[in-house]
N, C-alpha and C. Protein backbone atom coordinates (compact mmCIF):
# COMPACT_ATOMS: atom_id res chain seq x y z
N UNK A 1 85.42 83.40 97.12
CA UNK A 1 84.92 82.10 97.56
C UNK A 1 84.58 82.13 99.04
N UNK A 2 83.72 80.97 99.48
CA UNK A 2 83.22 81.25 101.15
C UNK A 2 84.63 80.72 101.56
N UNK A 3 84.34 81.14 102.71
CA UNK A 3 85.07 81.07 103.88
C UNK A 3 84.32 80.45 105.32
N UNK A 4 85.26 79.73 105.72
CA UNK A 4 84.89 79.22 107.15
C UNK A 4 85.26 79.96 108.19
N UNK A 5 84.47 81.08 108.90
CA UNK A 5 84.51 81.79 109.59
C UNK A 5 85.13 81.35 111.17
N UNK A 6 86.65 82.21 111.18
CA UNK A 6 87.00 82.12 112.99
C UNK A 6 86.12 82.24 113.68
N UNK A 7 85.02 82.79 113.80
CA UNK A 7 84.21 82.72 115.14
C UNK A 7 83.81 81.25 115.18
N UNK A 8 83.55 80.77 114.11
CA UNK A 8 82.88 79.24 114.46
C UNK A 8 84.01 78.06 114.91
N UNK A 9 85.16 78.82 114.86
CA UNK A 9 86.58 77.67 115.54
C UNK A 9 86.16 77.51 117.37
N UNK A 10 86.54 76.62 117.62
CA UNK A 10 86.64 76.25 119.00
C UNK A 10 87.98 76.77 119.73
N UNK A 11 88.17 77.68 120.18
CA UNK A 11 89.91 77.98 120.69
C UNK A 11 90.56 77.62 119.74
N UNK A 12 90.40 77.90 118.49
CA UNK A 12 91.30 77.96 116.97
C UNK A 12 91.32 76.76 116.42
N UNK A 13 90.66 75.71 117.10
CA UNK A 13 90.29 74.65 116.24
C UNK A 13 89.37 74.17 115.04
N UNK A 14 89.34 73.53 114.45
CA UNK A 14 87.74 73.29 113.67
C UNK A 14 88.08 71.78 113.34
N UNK A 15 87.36 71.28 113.62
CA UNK A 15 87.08 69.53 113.11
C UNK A 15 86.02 69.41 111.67
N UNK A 16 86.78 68.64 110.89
CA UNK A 16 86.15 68.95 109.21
C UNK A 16 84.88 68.45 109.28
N UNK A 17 84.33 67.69 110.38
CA UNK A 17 83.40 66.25 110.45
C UNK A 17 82.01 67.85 110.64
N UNK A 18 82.81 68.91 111.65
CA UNK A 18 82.07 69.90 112.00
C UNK A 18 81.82 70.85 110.93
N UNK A 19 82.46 71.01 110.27
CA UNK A 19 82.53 71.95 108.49
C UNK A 19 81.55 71.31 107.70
N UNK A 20 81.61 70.31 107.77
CA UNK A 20 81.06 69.28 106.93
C UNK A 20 79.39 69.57 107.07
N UNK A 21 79.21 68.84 108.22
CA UNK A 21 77.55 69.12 108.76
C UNK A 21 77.52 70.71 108.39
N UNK A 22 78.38 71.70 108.16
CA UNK A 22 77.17 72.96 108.02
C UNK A 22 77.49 73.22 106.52
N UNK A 23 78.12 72.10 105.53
CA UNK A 23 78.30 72.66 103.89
C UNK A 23 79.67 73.06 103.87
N UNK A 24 80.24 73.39 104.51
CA UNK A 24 81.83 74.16 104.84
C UNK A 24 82.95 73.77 104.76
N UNK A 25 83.44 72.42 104.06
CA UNK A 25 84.17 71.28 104.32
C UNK A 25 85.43 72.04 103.16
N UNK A 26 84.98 72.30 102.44
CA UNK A 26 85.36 72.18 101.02
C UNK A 26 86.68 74.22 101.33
N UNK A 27 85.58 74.72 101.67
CA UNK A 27 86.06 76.26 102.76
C UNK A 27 87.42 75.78 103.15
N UNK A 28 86.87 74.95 104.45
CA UNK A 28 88.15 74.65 105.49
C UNK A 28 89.33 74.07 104.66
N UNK A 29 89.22 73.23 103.69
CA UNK A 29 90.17 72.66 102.77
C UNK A 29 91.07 73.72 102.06
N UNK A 30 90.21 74.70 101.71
CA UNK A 30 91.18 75.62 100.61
C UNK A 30 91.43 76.33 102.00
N UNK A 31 91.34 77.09 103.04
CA UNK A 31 92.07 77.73 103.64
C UNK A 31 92.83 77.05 104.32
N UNK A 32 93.23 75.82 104.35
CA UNK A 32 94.09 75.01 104.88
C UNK A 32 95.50 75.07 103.39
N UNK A 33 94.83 75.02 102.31
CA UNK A 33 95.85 75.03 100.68
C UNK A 33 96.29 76.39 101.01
N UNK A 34 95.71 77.31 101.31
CA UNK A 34 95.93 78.57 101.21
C UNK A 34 97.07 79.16 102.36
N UNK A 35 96.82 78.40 104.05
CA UNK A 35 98.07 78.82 104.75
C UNK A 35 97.63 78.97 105.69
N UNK A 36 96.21 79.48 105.89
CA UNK A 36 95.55 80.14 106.64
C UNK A 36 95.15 78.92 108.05
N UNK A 37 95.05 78.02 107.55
CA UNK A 37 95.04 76.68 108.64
C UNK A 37 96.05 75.50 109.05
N UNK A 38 95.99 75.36 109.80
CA UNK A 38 97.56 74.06 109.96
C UNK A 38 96.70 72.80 110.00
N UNK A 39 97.44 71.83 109.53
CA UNK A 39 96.70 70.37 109.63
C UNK A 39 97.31 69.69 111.00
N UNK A 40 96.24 69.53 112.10
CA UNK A 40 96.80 68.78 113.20
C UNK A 40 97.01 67.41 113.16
N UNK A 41 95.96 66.82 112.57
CA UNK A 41 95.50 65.25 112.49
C UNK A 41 94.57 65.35 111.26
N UNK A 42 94.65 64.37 110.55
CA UNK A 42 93.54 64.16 109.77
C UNK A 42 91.84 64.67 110.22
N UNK A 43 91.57 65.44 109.73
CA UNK A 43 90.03 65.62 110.35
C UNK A 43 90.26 67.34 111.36
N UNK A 44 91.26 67.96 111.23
CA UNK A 44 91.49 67.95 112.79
C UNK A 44 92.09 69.60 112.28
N UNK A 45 91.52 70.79 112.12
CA UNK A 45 92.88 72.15 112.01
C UNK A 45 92.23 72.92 112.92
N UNK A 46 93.71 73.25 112.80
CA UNK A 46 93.92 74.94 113.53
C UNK A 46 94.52 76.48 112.80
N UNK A 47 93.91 77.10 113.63
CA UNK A 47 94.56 78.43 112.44
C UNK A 47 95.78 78.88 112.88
N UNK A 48 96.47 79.23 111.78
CA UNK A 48 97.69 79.85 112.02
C UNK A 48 98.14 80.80 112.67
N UNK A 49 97.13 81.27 112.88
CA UNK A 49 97.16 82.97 114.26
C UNK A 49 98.08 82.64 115.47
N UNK A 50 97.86 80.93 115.89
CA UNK A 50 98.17 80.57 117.12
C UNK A 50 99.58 80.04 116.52
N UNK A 51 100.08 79.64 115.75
CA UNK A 51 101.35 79.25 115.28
C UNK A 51 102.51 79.76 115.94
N UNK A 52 103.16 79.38 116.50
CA UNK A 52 104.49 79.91 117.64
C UNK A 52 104.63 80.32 118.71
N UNK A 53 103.03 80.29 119.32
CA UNK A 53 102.72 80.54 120.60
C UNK A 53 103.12 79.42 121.65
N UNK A 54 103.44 79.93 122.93
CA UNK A 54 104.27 79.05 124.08
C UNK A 54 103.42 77.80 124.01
N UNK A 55 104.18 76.89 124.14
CA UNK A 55 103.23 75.22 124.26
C UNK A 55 102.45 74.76 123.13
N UNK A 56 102.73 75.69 122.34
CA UNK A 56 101.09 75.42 121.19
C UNK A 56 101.21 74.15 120.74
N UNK A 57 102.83 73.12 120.58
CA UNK A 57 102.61 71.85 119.81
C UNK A 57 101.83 70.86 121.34
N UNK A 58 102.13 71.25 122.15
CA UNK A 58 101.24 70.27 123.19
C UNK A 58 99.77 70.47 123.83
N UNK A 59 99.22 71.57 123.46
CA UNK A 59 98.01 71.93 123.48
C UNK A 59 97.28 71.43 121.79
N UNK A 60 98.47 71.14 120.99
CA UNK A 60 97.63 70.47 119.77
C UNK A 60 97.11 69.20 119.68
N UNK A 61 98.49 68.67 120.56
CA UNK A 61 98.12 67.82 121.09
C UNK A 61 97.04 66.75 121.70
N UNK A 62 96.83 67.89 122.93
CA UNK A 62 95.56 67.50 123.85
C UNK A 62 94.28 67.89 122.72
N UNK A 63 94.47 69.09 121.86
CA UNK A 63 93.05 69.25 120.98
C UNK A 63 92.60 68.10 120.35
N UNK A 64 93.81 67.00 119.61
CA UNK A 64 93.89 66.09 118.74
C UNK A 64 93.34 64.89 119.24
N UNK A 65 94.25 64.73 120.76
CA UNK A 65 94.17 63.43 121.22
C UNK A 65 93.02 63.47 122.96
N UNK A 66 92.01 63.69 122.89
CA UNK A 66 91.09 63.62 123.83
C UNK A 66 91.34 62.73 125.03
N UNK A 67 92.15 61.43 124.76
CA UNK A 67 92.61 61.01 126.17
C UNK A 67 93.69 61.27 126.07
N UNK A 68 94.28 62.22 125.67
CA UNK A 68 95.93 62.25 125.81
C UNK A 68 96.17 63.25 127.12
N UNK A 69 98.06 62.97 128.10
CA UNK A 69 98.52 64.00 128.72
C UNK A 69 99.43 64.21 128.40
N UNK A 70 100.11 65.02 128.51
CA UNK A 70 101.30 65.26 127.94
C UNK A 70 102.32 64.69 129.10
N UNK A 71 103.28 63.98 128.84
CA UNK A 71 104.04 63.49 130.07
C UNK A 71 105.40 63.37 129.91
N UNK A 72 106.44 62.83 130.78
CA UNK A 72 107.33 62.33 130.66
C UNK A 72 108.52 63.69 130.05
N UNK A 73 109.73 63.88 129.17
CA UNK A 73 110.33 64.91 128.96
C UNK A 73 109.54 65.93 128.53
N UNK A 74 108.30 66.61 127.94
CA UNK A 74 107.50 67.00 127.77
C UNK A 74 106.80 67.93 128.66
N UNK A 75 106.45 67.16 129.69
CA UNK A 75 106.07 67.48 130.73
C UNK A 75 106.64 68.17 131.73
N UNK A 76 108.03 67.51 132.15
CA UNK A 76 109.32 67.92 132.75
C UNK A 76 109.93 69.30 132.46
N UNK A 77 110.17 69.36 130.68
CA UNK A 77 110.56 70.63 130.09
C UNK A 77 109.65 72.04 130.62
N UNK A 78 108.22 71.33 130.23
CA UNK A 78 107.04 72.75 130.81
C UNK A 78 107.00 72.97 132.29
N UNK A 79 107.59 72.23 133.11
CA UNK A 79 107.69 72.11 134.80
C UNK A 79 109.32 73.08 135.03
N UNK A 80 109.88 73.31 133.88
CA UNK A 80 111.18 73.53 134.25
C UNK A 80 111.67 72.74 134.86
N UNK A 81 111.89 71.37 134.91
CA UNK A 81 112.91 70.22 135.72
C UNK A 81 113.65 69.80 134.80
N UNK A 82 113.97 69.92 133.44
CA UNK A 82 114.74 69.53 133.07
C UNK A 82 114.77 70.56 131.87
N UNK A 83 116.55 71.45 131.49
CA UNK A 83 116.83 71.85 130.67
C UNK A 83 116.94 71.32 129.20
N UNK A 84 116.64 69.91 129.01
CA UNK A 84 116.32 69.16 128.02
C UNK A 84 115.17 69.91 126.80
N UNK A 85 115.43 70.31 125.87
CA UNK A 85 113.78 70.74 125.13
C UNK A 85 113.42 69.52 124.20
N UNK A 86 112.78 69.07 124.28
CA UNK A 86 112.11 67.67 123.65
C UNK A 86 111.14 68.76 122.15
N UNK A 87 112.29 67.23 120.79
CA UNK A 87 111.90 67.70 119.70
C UNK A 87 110.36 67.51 119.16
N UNK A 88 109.75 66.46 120.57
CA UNK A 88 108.53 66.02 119.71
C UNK A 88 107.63 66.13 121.08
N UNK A 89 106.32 65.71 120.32
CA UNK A 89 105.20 66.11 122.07
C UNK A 89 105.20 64.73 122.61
N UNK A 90 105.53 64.41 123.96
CA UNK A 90 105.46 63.46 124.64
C UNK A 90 104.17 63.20 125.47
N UNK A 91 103.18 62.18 124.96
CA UNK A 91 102.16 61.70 124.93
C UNK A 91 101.52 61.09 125.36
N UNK A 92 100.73 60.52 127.34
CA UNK A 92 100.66 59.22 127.61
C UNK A 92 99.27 58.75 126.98
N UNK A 93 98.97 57.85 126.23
CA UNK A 93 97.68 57.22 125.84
C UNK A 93 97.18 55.84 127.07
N UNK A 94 95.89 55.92 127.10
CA UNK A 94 95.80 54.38 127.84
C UNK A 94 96.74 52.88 126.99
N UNK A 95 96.60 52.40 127.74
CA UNK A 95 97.39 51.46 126.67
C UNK A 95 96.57 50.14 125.63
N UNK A 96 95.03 50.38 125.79
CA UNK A 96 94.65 50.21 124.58
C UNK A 96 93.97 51.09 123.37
N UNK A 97 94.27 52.05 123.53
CA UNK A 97 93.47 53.09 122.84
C UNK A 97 94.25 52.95 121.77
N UNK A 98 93.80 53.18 120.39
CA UNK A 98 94.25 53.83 119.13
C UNK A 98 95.63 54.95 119.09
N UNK A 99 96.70 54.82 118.59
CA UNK A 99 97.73 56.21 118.75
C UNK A 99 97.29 56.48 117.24
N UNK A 100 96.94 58.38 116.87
CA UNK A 100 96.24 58.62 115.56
C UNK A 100 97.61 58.89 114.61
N UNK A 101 97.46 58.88 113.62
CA UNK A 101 98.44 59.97 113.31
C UNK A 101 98.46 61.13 113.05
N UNK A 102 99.28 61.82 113.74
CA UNK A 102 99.53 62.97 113.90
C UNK A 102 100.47 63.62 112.88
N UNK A 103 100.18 65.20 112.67
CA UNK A 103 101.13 65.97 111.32
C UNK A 103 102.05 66.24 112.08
N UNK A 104 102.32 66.43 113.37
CA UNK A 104 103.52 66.80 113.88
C UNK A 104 104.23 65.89 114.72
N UNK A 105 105.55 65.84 115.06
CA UNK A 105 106.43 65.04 115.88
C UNK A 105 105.42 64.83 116.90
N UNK A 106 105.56 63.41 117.20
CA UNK A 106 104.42 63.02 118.70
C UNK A 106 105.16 61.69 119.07
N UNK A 107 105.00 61.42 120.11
CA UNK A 107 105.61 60.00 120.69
C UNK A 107 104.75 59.88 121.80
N UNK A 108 103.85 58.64 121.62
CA UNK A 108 102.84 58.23 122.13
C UNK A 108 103.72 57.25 123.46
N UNK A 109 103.40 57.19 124.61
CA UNK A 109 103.82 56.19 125.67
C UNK A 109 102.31 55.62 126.38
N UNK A 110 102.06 54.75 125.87
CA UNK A 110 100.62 53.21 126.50
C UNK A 110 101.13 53.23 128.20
N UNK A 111 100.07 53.84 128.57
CA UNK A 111 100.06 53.56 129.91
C UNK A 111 99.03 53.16 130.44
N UNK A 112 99.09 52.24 131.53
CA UNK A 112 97.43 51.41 132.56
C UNK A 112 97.50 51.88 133.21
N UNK A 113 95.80 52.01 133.15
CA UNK A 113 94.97 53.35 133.34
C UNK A 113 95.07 53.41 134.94
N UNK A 114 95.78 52.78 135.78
CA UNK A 114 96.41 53.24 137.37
C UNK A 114 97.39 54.78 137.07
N UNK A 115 98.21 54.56 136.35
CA UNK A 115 98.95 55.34 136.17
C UNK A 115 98.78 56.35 135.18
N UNK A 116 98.26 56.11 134.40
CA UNK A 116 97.57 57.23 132.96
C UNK A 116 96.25 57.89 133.60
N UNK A 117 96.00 57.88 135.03
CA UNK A 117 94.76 58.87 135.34
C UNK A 117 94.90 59.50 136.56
N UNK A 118 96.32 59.26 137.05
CA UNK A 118 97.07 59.65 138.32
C UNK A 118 97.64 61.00 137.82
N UNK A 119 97.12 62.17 138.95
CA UNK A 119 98.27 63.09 138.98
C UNK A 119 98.30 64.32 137.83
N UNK A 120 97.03 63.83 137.30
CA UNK A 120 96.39 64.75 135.72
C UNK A 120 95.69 65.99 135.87
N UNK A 121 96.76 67.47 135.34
CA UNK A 121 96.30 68.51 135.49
C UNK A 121 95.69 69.03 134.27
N UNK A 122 94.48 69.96 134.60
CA UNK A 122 93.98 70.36 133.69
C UNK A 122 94.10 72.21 133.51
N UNK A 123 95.12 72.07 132.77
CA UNK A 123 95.44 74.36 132.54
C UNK A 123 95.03 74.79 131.32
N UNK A 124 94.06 75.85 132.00
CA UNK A 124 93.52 76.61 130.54
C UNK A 124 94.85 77.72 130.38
N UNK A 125 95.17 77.46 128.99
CA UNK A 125 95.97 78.76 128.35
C UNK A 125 95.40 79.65 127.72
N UNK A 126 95.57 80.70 128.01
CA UNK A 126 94.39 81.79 127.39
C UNK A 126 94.88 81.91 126.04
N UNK A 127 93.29 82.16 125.27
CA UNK A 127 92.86 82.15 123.77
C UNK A 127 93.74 81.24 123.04
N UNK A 128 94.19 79.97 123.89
CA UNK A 128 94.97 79.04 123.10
C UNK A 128 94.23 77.29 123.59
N UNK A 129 93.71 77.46 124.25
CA UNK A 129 92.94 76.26 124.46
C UNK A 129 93.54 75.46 126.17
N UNK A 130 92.86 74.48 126.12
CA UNK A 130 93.58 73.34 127.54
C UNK A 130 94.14 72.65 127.42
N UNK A 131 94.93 72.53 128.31
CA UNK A 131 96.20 72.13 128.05
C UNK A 131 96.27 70.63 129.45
N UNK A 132 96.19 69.49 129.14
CA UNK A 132 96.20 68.35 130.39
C UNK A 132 97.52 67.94 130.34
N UNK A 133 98.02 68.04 131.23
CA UNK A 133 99.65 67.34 131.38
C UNK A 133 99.86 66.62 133.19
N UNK A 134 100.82 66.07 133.69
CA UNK A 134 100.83 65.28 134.76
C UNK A 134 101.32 66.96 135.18
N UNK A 135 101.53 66.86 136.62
CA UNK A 135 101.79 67.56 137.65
C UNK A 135 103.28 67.07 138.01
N UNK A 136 104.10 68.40 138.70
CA UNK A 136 105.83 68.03 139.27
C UNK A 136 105.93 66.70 139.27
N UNK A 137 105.64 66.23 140.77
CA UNK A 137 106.03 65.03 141.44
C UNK A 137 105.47 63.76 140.95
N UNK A 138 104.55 63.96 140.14
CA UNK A 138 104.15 62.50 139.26
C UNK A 138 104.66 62.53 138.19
N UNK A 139 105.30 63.81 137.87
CA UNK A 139 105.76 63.80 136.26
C UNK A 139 107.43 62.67 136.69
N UNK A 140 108.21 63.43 137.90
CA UNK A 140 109.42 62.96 138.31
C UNK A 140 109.14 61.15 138.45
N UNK A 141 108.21 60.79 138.98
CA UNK A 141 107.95 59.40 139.38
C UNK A 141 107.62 58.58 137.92
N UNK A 142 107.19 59.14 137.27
CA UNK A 142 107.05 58.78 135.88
C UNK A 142 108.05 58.52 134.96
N UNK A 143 109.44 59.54 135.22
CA UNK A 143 110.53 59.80 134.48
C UNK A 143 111.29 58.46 135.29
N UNK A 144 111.05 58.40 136.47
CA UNK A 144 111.94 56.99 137.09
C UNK A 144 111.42 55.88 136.51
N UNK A 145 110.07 55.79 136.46
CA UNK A 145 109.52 54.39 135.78
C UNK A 145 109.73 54.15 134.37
N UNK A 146 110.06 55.03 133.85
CA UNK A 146 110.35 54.79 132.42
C UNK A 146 111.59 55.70 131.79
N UNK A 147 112.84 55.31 132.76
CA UNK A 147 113.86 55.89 132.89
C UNK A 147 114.52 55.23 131.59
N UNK A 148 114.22 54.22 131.39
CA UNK A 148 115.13 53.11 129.91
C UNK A 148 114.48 53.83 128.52
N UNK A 149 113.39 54.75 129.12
CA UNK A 149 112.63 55.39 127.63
C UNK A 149 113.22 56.50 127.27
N UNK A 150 113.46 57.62 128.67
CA UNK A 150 114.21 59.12 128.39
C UNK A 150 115.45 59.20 129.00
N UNK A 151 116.09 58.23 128.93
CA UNK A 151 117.14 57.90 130.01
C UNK A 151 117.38 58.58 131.55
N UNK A 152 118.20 57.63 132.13
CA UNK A 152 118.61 57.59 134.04
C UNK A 152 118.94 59.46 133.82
N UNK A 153 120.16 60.07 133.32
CA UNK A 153 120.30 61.36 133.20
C UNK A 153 119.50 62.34 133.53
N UNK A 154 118.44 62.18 132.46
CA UNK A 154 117.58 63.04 132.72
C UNK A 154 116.47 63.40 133.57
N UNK A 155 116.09 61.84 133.88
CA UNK A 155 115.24 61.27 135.14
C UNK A 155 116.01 62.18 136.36
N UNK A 156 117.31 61.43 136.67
CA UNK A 156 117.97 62.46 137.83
C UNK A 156 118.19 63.90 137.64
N UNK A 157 118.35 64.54 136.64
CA UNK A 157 118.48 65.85 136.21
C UNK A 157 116.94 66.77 137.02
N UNK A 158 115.88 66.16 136.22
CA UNK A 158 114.52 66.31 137.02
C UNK A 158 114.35 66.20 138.54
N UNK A 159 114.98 64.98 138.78
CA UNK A 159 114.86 64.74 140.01
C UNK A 159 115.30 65.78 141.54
N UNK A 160 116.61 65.96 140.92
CA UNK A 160 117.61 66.99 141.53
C UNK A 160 116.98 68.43 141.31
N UNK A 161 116.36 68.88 140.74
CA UNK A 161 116.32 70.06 140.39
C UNK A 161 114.72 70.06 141.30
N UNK A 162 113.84 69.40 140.83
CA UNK A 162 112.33 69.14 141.79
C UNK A 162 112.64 69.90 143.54
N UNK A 163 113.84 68.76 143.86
CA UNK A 163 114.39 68.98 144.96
C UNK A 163 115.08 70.46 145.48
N UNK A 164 116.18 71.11 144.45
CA UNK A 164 116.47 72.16 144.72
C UNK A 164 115.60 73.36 145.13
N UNK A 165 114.53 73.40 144.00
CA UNK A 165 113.40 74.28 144.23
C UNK A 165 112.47 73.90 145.38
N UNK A 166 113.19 73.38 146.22
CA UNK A 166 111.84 72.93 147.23
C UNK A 166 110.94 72.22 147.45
N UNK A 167 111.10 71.43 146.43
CA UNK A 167 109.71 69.84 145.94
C UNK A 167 109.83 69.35 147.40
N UNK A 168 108.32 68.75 147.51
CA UNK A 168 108.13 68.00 148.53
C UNK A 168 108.56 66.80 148.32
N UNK A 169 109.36 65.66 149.32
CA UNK A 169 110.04 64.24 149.50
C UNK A 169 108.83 63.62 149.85
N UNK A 170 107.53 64.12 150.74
CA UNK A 170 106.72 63.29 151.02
C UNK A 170 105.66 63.14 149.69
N UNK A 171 105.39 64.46 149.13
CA UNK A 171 104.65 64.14 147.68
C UNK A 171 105.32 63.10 146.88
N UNK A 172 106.61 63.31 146.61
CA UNK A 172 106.85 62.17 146.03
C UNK A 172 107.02 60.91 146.25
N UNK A 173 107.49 60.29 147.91
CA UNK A 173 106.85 58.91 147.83
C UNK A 173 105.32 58.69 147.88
N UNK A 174 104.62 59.35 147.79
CA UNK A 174 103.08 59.39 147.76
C UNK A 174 102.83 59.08 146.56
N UNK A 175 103.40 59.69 145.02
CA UNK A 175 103.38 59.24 143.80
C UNK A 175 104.20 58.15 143.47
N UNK A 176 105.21 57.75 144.20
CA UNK A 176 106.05 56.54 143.79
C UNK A 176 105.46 55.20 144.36
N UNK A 177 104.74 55.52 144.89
CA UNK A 177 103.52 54.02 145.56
C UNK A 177 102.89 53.42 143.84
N UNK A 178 102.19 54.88 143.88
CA UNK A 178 101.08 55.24 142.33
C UNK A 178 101.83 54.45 141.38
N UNK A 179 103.31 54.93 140.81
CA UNK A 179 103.94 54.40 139.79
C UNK A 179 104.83 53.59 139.98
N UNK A 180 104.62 52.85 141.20
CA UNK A 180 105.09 51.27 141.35
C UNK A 180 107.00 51.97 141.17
N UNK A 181 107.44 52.98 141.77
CA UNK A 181 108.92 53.29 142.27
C UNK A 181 109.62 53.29 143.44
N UNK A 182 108.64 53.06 144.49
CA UNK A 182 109.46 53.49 145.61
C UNK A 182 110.68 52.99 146.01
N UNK A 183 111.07 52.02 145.60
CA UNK A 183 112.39 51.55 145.71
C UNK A 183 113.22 51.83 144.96
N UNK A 184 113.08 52.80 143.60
CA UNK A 184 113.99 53.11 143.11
C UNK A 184 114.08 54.61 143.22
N UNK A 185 113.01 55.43 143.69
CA UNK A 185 112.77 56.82 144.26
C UNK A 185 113.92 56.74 145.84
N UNK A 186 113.46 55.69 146.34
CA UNK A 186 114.45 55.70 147.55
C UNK A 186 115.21 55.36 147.67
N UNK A 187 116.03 54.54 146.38
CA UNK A 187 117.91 54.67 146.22
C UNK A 187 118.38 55.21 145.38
N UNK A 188 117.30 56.30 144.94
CA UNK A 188 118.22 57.32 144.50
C UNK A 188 118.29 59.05 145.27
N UNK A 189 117.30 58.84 146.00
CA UNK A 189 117.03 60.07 147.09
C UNK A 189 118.13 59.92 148.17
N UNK A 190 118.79 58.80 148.24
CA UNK A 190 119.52 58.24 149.27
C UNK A 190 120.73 59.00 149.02
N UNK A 191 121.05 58.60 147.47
CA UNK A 191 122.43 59.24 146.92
C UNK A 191 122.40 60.50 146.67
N UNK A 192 121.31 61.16 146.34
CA UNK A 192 121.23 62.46 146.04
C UNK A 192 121.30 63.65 147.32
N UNK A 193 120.58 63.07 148.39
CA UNK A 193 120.29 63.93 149.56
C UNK A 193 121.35 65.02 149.82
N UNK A 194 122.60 63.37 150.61
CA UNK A 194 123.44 64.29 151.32
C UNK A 194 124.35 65.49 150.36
N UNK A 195 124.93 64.61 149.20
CA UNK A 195 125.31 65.95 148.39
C UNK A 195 124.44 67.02 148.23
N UNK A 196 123.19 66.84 147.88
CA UNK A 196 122.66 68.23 147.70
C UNK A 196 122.69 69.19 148.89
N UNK A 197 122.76 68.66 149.91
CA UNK A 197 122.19 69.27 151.36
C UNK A 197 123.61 70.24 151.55
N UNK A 198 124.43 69.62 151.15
CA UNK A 198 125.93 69.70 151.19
C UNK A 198 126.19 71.13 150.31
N UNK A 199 125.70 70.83 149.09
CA UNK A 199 125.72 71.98 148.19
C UNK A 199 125.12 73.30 148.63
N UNK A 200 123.90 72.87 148.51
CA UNK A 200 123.18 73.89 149.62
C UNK A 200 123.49 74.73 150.75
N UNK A 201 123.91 74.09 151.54
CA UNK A 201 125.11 74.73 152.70
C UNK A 201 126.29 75.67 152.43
N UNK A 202 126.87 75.60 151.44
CA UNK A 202 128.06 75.90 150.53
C UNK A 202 128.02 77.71 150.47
């Protein structure tokens, strides 16, 4: 039977809407029955080649969700700031856009678009696609603003650790303006300082 040829995938993607227009729909379906494809979203596969590769559920992500970044514990985990591994992909959408459904664990967070377009990196992963997620110090300012979502712990866990490695204090009140924190960036930098400085010294 035909086959829907890997060369015509996009960085291991194929959208059925795209199968479809060339006769191929029906292809992509049985090699999806067959194993050979993963279902991302309705409409939406990838091939299994890429299956277990570093980041691959948050680069499915971004394939799936076109305004999506990856943020918040998610984000943090791939920054190394927090030893936390988050079971599902953490997601910021604008906050009126559609959340799709997705075949895999996803947790969508609605954010206005001040803050959902602040601080947004764009990394190509080789032969695995792009990957958009927030950057360190907006990811940390993010984790404070929506500290009641991934809890205070882990927010400071991030926080502290940003710091150990050398994070800049001025980048981050520069992003805590952005995400409406600075007063809670600066009573908790307050408490954190001298012990760390302390530790440090040690």
């Amino acid at each position: 039977m035909a086959r829907y040829p890997l060369t015509k995938f996009k960085r291991g993607f194929i959208r059925l809407s795209k199968a479809r227009s060339a006769g191929q729909s029906r292809a992509v379906q049985r090699q999806a029955r067959a194993g050979e494809l993963v279902k991302i979203r309705p409409g939406l596969y990838r091939t299994v080649l890429l299956e277990g590769r570093p980041h691959q559920d948050l680069i499915d992500a971004c394939a799936a969700i076109p305004d999506g970044v990856i943020c918040l514990v998610s984000a943090l985990a791939y920054h190394g700031l927090t030893t936390t591994m988050p079971k599902e992909a953490w997601v910021a959408i604008p906050r009126n856009a559609y959340a799709p459904v997705m075949c895999f664990p996803c947790r969508f967070i609605r954010m206005g678009d001040g803050i959902h377009q602040a601080g947004v990196e764009t990394l190509k992963v080789e032969q695995q696609g792009q990957l958009r997620i927030y950057g360190r110090a907006v990811s940390i300012c993010q984790a404070l603003h929506y500290r009641e979502r991934i809890g205070l712990d882990l927010a400071l866990e991030a926080l502290r650790t940003y710091l150990r490695q050398g994070g800049s204090i001025r980048t981050l009140e520069e992003w805590a303006e952005v995400c409406r924190v600075r007063k809670t960036l600066a009573t908790y930098l307050e408490a954190i300082l001298p012990p760390l400085c302390h530790s440090l010294h040690e």
